[in-house]
N, C-alpha and C. Protein backbone atom coordinates (compact mmCIF):
# COMPACT_ATOMS: atom_id res chain seq x y z
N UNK A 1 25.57 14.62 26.73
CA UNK A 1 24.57 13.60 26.98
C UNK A 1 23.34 13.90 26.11
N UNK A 2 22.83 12.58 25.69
CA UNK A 2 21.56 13.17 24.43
C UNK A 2 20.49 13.11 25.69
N UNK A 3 19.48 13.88 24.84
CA UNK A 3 17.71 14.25 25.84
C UNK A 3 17.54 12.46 25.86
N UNK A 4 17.52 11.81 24.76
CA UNK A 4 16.96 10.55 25.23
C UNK A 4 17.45 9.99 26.49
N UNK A 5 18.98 9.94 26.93
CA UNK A 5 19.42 9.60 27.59
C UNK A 5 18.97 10.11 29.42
N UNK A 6 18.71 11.46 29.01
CA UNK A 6 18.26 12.27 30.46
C UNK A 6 16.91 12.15 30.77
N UNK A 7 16.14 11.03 30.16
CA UNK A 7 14.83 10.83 30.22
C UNK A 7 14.21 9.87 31.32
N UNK A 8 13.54 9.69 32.30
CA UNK A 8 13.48 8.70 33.06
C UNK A 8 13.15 7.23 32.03
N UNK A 9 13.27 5.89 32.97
CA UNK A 9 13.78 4.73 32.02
C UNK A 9 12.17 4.53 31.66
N UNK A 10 11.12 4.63 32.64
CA UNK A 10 9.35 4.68 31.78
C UNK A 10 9.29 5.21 30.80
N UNK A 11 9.99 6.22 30.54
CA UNK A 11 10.05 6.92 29.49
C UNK A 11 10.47 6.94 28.57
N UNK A 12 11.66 6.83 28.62
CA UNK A 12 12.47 5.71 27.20
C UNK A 12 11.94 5.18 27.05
N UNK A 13 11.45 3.94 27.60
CA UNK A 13 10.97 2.79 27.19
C UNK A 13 9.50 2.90 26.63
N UNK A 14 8.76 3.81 26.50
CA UNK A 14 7.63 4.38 26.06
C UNK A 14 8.20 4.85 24.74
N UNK A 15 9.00 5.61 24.79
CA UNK A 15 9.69 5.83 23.45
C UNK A 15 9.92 4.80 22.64
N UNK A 16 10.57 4.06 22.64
CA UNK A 16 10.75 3.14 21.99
C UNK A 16 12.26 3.55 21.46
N UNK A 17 12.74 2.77 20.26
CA UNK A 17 14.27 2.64 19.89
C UNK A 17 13.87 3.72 18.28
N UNK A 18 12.65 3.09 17.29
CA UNK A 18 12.41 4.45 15.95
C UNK A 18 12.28 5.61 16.42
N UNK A 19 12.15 6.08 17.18
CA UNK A 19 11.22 7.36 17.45
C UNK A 19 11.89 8.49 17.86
N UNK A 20 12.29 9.71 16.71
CA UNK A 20 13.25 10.82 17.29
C UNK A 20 12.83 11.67 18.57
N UNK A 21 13.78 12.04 19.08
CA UNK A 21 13.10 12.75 20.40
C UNK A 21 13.39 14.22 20.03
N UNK A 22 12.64 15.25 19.77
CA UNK A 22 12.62 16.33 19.00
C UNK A 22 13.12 17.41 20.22
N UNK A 23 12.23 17.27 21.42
CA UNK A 23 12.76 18.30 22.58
C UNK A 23 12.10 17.88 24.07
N UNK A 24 12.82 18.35 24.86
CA UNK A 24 12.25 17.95 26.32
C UNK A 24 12.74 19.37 26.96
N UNK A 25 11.59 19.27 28.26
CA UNK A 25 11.52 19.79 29.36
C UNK A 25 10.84 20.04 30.43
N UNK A 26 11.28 20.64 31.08
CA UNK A 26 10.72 20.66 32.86
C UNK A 26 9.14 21.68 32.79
N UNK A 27 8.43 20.80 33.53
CA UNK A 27 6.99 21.19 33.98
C UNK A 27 7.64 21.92 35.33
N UNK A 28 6.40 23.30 35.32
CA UNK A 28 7.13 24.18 36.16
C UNK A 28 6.57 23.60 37.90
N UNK A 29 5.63 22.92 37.66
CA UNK A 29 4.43 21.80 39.28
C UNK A 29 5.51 20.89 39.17
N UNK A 30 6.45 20.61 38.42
CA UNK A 30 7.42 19.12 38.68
C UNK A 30 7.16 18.46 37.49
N UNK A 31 7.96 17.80 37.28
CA UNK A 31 7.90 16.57 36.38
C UNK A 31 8.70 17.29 34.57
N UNK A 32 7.97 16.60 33.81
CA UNK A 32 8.51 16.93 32.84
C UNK A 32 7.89 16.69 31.34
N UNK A 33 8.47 16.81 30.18
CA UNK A 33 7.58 16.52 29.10
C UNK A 33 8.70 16.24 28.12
N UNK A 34 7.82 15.39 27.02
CA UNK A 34 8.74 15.25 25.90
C UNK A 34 8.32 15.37 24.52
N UNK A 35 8.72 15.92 23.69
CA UNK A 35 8.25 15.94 22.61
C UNK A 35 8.67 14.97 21.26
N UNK A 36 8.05 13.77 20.66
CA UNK A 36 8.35 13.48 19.33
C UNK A 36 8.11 13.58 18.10
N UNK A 37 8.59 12.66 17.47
CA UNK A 37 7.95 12.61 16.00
C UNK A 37 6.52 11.96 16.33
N UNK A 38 6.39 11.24 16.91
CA UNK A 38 4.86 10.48 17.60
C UNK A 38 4.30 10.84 18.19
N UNK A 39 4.31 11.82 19.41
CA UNK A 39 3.23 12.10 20.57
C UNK A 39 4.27 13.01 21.45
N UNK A 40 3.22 13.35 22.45
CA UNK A 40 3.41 13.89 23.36
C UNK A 40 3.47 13.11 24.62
N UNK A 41 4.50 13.04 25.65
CA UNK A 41 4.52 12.72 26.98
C UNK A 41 5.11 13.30 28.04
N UNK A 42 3.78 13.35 28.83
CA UNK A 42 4.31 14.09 30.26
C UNK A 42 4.41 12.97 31.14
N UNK A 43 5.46 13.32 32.66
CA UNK A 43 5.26 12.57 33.58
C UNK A 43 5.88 13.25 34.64
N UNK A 44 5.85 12.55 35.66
CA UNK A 44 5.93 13.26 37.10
C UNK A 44 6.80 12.10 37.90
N UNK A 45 7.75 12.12 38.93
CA UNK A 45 8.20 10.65 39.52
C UNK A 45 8.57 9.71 39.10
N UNK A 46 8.70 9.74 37.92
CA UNK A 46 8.86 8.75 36.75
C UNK A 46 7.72 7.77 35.94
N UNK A 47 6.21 8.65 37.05
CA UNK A 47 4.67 7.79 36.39
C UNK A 47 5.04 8.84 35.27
N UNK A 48 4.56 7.53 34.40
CA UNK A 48 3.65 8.17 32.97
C UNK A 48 2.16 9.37 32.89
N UNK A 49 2.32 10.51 32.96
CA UNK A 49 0.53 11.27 33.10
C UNK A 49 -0.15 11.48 31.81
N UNK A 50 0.77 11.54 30.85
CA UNK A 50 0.16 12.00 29.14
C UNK A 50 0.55 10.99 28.26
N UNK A 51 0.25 10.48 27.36
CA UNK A 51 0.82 9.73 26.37
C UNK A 51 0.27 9.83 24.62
N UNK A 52 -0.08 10.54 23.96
CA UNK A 52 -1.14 10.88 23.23
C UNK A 52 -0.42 11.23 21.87
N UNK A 53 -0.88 10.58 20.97
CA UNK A 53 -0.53 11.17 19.58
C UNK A 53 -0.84 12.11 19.12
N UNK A 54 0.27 12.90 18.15
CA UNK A 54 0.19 14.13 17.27
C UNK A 54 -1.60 14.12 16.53
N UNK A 55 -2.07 13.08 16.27
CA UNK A 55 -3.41 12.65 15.80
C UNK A 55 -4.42 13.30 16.40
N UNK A 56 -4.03 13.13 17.75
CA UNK A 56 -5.24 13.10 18.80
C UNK A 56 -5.10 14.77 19.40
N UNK A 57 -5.19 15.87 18.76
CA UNK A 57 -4.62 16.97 18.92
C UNK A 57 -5.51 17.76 18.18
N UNK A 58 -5.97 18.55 18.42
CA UNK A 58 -7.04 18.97 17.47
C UNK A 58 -6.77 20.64 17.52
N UNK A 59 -5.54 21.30 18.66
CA UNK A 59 -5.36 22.97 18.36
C UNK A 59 -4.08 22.44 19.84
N UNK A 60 -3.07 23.34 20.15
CA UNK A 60 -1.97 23.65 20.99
C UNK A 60 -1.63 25.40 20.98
N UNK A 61 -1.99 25.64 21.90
CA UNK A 61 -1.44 27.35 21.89
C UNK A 61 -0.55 27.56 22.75
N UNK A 62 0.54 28.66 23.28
CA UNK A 62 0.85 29.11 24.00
C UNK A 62 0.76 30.53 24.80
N UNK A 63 0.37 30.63 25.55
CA UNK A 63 0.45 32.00 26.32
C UNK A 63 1.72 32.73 27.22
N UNK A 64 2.27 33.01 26.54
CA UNK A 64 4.08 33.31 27.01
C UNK A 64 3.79 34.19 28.16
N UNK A 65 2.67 34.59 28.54
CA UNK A 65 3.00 35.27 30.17
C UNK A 65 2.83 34.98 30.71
N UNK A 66 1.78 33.39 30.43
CA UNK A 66 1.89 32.72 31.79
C UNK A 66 3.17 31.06 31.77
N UNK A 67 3.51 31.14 30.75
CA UNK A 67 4.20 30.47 30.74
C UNK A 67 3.49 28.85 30.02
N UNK A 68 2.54 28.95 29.84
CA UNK A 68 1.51 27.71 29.73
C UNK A 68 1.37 27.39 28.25
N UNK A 69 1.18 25.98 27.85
CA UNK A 69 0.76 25.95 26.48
C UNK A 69 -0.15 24.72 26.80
N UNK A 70 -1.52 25.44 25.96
CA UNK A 70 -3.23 24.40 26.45
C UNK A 70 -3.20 23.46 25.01
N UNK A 71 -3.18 22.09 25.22
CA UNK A 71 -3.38 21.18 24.17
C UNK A 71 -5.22 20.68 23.99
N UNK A 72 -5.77 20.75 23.51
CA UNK A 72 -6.98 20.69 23.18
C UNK A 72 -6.95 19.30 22.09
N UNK A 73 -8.19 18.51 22.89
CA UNK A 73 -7.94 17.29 21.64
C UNK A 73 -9.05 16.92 21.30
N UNK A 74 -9.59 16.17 20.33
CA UNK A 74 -10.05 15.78 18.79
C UNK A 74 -11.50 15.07 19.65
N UNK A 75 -10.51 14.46 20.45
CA UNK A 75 -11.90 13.72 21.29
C UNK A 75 -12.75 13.87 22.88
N UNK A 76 -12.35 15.69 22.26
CA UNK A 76 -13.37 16.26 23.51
C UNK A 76 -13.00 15.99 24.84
N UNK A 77 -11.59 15.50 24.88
CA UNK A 77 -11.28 15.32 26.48
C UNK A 77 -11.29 16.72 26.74
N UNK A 78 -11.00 16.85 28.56
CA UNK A 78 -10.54 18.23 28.86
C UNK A 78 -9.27 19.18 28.15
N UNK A 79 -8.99 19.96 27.81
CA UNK A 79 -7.84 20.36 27.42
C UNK A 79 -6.50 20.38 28.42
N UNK A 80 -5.75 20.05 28.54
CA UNK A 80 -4.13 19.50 28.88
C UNK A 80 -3.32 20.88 28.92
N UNK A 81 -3.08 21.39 30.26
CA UNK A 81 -2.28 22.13 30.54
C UNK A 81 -0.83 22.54 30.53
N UNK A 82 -0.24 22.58 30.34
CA UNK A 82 1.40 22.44 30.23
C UNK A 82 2.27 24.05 30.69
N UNK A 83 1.91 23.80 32.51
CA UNK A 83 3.39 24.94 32.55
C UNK A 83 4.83 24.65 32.14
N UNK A 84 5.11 25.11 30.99
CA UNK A 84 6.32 24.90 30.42
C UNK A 84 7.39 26.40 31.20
N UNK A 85 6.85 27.41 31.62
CA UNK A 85 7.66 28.32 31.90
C UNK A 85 8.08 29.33 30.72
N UNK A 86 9.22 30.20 30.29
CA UNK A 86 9.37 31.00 29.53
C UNK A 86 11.25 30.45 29.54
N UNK A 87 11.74 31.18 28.17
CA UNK A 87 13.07 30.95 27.82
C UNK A 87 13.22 30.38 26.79
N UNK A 88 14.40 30.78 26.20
CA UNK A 88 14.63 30.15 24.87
C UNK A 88 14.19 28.84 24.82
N UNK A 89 14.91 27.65 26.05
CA UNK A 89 14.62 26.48 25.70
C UNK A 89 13.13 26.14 25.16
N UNK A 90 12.28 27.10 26.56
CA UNK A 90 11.34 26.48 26.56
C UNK A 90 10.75 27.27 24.90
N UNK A 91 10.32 28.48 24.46
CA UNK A 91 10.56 28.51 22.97
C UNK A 91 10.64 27.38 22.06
N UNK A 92 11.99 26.70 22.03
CA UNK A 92 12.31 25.69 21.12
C UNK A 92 11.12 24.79 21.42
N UNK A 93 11.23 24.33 22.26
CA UNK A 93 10.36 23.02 22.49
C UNK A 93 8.40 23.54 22.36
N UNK A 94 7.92 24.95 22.07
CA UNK A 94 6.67 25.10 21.87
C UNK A 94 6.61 25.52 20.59
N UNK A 95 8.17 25.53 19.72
CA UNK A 95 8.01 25.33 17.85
C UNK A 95 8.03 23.91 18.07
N UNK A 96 8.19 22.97 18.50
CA UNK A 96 8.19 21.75 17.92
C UNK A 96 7.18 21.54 18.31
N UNK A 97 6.49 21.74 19.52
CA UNK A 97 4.82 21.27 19.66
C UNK A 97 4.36 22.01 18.09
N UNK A 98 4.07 23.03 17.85
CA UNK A 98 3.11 23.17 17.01
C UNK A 98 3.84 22.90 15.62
N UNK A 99 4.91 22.48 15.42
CA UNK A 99 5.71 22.39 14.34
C UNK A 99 4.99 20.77 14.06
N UNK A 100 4.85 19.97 14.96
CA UNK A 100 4.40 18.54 14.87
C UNK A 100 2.87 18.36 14.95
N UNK A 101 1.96 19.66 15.45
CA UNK A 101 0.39 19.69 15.13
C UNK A 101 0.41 19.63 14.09
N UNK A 102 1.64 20.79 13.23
CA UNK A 102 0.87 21.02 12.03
C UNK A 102 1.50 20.00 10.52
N UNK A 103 2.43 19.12 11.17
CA UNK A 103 2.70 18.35 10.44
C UNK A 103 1.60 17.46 10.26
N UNK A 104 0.96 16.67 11.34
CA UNK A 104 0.11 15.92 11.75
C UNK A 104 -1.72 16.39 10.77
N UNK A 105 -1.60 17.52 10.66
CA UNK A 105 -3.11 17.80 9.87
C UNK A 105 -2.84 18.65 8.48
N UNK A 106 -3.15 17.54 7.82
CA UNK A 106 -3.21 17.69 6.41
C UNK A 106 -3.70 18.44 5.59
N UNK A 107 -5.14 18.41 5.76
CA UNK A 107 -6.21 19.23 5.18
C UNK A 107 -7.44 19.58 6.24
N UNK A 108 -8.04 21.02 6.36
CA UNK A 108 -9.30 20.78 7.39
C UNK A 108 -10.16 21.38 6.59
N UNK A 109 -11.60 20.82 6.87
CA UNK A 109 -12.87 21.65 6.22
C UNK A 109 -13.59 21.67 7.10
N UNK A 110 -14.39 22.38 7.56
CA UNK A 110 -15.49 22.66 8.67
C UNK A 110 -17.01 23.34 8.08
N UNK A 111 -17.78 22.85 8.51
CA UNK A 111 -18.96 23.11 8.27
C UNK A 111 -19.88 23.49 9.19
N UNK A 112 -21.03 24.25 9.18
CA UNK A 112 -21.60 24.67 10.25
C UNK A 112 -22.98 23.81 10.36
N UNK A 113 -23.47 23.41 11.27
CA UNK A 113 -24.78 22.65 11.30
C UNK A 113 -25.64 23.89 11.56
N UNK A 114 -27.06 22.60 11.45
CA UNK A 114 -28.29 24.43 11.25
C UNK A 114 -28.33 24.25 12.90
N UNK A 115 -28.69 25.08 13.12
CA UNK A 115 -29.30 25.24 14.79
C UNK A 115 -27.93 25.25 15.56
N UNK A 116 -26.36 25.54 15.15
CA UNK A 116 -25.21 25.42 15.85
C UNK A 116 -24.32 24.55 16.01
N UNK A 117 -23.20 24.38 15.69
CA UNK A 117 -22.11 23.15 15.95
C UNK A 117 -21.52 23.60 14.73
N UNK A 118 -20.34 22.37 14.72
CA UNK A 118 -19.58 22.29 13.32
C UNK A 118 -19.50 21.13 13.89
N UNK A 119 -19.29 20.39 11.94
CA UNK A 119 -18.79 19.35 11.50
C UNK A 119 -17.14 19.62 11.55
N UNK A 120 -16.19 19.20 11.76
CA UNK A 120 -14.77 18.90 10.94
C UNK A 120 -14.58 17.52 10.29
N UNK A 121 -13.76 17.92 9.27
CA UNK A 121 -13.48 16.82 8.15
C UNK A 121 -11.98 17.10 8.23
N UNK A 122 -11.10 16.12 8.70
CA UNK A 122 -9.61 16.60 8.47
C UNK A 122 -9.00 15.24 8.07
N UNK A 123 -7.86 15.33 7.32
CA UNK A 123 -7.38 14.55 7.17
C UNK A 123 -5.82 14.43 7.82
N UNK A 124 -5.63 13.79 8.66
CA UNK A 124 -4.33 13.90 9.46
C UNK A 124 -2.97 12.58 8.63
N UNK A 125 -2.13 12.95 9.37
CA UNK A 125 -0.85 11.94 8.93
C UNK A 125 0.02 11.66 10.20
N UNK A 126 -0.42 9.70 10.37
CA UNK A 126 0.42 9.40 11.58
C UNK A 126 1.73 9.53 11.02
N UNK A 127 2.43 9.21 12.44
CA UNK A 127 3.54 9.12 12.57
C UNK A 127 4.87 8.26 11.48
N UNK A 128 4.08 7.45 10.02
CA UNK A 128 4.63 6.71 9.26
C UNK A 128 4.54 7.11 8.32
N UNK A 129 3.88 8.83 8.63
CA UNK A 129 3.08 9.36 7.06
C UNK A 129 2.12 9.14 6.50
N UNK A 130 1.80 7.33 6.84
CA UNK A 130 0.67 7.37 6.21
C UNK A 130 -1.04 8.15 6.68
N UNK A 131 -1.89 8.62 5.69
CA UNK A 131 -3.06 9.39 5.77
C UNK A 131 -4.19 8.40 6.18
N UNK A 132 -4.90 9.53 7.22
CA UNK A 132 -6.49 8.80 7.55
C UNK A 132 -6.83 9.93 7.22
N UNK A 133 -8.71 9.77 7.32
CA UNK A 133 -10.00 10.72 7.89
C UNK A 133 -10.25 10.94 9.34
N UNK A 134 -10.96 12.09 9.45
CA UNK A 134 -11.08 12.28 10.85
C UNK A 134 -12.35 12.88 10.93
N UNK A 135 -13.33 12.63 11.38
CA UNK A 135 -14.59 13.64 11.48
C UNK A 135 -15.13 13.57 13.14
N UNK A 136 -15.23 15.18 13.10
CA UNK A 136 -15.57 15.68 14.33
C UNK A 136 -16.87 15.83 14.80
N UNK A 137 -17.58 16.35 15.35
CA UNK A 137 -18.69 17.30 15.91
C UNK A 137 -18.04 18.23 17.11
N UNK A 138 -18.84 19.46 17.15
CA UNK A 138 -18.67 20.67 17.92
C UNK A 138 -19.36 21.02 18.26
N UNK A 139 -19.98 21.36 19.72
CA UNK A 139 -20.99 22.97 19.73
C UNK A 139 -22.36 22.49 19.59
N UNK A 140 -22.71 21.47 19.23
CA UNK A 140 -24.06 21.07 18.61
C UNK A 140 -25.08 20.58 19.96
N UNK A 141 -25.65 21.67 20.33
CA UNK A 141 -26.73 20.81 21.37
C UNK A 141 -27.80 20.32 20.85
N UNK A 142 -28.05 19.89 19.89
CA UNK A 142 -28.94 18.91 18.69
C UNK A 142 -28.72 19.06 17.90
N UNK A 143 -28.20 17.82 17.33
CA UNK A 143 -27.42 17.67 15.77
C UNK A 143 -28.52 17.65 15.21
N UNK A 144 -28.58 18.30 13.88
CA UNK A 144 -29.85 17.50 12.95
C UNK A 144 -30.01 16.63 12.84
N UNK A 145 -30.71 16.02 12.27
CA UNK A 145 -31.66 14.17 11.72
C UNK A 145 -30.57 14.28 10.91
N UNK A 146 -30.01 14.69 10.06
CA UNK A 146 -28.76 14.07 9.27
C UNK A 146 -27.68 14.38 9.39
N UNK A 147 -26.92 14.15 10.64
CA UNK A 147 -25.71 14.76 10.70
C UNK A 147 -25.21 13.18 10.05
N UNK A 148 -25.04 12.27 10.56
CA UNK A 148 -24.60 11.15 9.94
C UNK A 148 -24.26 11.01 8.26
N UNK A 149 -25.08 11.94 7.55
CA UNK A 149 -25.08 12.00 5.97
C UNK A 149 -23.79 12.82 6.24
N UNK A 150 -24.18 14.15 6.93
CA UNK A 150 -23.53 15.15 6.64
C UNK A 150 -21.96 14.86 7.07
N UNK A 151 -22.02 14.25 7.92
CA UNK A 151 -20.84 13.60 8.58
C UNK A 151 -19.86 12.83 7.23
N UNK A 152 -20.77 11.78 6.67
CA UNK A 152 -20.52 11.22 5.48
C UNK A 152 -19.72 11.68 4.52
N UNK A 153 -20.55 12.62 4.13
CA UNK A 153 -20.12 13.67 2.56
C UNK A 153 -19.12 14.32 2.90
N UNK A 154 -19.18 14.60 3.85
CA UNK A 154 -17.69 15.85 4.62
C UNK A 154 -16.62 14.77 4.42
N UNK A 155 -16.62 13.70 4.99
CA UNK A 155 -15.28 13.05 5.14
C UNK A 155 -14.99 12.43 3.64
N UNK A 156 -15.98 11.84 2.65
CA UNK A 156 -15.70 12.25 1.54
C UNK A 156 -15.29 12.87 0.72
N UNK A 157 -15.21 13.99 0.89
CA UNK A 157 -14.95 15.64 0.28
C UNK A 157 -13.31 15.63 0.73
N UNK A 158 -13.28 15.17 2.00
CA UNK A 158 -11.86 15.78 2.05
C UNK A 158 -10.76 14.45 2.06
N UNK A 159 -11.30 13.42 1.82
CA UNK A 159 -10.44 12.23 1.55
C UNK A 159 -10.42 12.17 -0.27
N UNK A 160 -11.50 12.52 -0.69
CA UNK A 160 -11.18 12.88 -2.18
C UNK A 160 -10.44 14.01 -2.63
N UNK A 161 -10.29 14.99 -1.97
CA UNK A 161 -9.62 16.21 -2.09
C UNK A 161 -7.98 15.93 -1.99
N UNK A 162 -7.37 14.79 -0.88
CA UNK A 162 -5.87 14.33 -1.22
C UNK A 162 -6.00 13.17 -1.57
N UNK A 163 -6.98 12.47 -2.61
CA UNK A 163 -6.67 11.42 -3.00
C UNK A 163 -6.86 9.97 -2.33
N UNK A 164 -7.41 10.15 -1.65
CA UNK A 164 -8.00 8.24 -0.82
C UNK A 164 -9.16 8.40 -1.12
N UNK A 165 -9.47 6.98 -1.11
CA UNK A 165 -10.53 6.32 -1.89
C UNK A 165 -11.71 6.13 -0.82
């Protein structure tokens, strides 16, 4: 039986019919997760709880003793927990999480603001390949009067660096 097939039908159907299904498995609180070429989805009962693109991902680690891998994203939500447990399977399926972060970010440049923070300038690649910009802020409990420039030139720098205009 393929993983697509052992998937609840919200879930398929969230998938869609293009979209390879790279790896799945069991959340150790219940429920489950899936990994694609597109995003990440968790769910529980067959509700949908995660749905989020490789894009929207900004670091994924794992901590193999507790079994957990923390997804951290781009737009400052909380970071996203994932008891995945320990075992080969689960292994496979936390190379394809970060196997698909790091497909997903192209180029990064980071900069430090005066008084604290960083800028990021990254350039990511959806799910069709094709390239955007991405610019961040970090850390900054008062941006300077020009972060907006600085914001500017950064995403410049690194959209000229692979070539977009």
């Amino acid at each position: 039986m393929s993983r697509r097939r052992q998937l609840p039908d919200p879930v398929r159907r969230r998938i869609g019919t293009g979209t390879r299904v790279l790896g799945t498995g069991d959340l150790t609180g219940g429920g489950g997760l899936v990994v694609t070429t597109v995003g990440l989805i968790t769910w529980e009962d067959e509700e949908i709880h995660l749905d989020r693109l490789w894009s929207d991902v900004d670091a994924a680690g794992w901590d193999s003793e507790t079994g957990t891998v923390t997804v951290t994203w781009v737009d400052g939500a909380p970071a996203t927990d994932l008891d995945v447990g320990d075992g080969s399977r689960t292994r496979e399926l936390v190379y394809s999480i970060k196997e698909r972060v790091d497909h997903s970010l192209v180029l990064l440049e980071t900069v430090s603001l005066p008084g604290g923070g960083h800028l990021r300038g990254a350039i990511r690649r959806n799910a069709d390949g094709s390239l955007f910009s991405q610019v961040t802020i970090s850390g900054a409990r008062r941006p300077p009067a020009d972060v907006q420039e600085r914001a500017e030139a950064l995403e410049s720098r690194v959209r000229i660096a692979v070539g977009l205009d």
